[in-house]
Protein backbone atom coordinates (compact mmCIF):
# COMPACT_ATOMS: atom_id res chain seq x y z
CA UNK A 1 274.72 11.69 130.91
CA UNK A 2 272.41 13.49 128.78
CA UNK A 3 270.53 16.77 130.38
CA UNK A 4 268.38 17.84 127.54
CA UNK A 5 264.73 17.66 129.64
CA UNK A 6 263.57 16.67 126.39
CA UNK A 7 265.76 13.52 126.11
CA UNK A 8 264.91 13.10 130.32
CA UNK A 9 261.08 13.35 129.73
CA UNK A 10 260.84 11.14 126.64
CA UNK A 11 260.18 13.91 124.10
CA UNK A 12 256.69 14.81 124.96
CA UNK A 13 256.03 17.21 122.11
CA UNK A 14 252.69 18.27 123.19
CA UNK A 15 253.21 20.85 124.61
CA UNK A 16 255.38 22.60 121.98
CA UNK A 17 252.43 21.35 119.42
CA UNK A 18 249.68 23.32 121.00
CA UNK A 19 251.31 26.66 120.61
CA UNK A 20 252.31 25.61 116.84
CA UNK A 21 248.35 25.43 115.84
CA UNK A 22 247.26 26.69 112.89
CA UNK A 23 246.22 30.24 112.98
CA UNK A 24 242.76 29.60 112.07
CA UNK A 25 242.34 27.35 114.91
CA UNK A 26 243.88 30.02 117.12
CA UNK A 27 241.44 32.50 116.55
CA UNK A 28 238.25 30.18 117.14
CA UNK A 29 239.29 30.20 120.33
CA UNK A 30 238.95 33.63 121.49
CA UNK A 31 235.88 34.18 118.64
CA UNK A 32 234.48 30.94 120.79
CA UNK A 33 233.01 33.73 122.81
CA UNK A 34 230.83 35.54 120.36
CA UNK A 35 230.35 32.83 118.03
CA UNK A 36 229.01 30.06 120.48
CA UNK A 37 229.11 30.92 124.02
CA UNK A 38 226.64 34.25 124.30
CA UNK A 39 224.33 32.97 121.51
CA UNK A 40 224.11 29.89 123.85
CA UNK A 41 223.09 31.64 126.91
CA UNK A 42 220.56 33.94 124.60
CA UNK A 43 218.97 31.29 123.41
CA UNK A 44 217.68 30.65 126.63
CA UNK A 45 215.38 33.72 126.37
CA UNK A 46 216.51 35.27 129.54
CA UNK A 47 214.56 38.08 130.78
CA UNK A 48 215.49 40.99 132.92
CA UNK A 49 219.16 41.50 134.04
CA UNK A 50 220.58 38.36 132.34
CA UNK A 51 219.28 39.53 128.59
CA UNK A 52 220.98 43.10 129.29
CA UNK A 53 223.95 41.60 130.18
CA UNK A 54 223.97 39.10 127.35
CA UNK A 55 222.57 41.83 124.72
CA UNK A 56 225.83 44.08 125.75
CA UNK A 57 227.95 40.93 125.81
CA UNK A 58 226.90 40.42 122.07
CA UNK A 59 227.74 43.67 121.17
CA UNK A 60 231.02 44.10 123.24
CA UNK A 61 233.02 40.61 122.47
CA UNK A 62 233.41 40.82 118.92
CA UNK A 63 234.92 44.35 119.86
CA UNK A 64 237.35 42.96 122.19
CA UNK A 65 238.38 39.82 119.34
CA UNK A 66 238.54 42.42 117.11
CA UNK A 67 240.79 45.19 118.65
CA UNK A 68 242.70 42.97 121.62
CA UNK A 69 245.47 41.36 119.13
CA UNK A 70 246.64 45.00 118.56
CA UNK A 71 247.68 44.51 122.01
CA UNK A 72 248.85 40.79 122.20
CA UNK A 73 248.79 37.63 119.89
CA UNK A 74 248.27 35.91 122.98
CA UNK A 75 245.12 33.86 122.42
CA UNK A 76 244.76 33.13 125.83
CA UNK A 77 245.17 36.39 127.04
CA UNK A 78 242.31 38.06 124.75
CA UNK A 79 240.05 34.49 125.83
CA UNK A 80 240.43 35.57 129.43
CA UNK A 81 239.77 39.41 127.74
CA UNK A 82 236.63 37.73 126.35
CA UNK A 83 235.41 36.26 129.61
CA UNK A 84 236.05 39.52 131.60
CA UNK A 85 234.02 41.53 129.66
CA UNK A 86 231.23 38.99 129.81
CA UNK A 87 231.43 39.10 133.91
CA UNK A 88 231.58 42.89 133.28
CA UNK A 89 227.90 42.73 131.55
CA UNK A 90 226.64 40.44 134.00
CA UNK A 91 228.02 42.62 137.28
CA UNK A 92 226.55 46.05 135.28
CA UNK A 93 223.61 44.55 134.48
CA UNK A 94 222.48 43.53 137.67
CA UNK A 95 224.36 46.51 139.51
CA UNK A 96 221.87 49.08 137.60
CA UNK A 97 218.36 47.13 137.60
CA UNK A 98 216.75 48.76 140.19
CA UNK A 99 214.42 45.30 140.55
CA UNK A 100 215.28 41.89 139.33
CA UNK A 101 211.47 40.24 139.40
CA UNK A 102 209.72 43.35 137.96
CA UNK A 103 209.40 42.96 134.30
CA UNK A 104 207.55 46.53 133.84
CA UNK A 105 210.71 48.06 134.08
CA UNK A 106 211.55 47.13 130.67
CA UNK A 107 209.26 49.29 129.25
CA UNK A 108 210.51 52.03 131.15
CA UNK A 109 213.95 51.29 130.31
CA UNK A 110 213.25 51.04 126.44
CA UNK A 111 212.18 54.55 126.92
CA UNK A 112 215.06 56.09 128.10
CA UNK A 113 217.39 54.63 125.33
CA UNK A 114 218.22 56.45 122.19
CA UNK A 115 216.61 55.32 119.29
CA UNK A 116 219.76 53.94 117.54
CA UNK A 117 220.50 51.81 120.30
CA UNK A 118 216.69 50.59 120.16
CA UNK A 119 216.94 49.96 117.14
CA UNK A 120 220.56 47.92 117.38
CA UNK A 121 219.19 45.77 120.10
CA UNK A 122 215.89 45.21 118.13
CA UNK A 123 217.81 44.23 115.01
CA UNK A 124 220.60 41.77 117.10
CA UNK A 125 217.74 40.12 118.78
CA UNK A 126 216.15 38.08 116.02
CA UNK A 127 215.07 35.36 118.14
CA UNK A 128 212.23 37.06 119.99
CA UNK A 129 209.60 35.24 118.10
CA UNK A 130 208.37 38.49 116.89
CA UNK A 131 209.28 37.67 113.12
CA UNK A 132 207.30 34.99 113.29
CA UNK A 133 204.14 36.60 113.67
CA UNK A 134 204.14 35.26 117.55
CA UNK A 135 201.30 37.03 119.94
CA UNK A 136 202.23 39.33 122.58
């Protein structure tokens, strides 16, 4: 009687073929984050809370793809990594805005930032319009 589960379960190699993957294909899948799934949500042109949070999500997920496998090859693990830091920005973003429908605050906000972070946010967001000679 044969009690390999392999040999009981009729050799479904899935499962052992997903963690065999190709490297490459590996790390799109954490990189998903900062390659697809911010830029998607930016292109929205959110205003208010929901651009902070997505402007400091830009900046802070290729951090995390880029210093998490220190910590684990895991590429689940740093994907999860990924989406925690992106619920991070969100709950920061709307924790500290002191009022979600007034967009006057931005101005107010812009002044309080250093200029290097002005300038880092300015340079990130190139799909503002404002490069294309678009009015104000």
């Amino acid at each position: 009687m044969a009690t390999d589960p392999a040999v009981l379960l009729g050799r479904f190699d899935w499962f052992s073929s997903v963690y065999n993957m190709d490297i490459s294909v590996q790390v799109l899948g954490y990189w998903w984050w900062w390659l697809f799934i911010v830029p998607s949500l930016r292109s929205r042109r959110p205003r208010g809370p929901e651009k902070r949070a997505l402007d400091v999500a830009f900046l802070a997920t290729p951090a995390v793809s880029l210093l998490a496998p220190v910590a684990t090859k895991d590429t689940a693990a740093i994907w999860t990594a990924n989406l925690v830091v992106v619920l991070a920005a969100y709950a920061w973003a709307y924790a500290t805005t002191q009022d979600d429908n007034d967009d006057s605050n931005n101005s107010d906000d812009d002044a309080n930032q250093p200029a290097w972070l002005k300038f880092l946010y300015k340079s990130l967001d190139f799909g503002s319009g404002r490069e294309r000679g678009a009015r104000q």
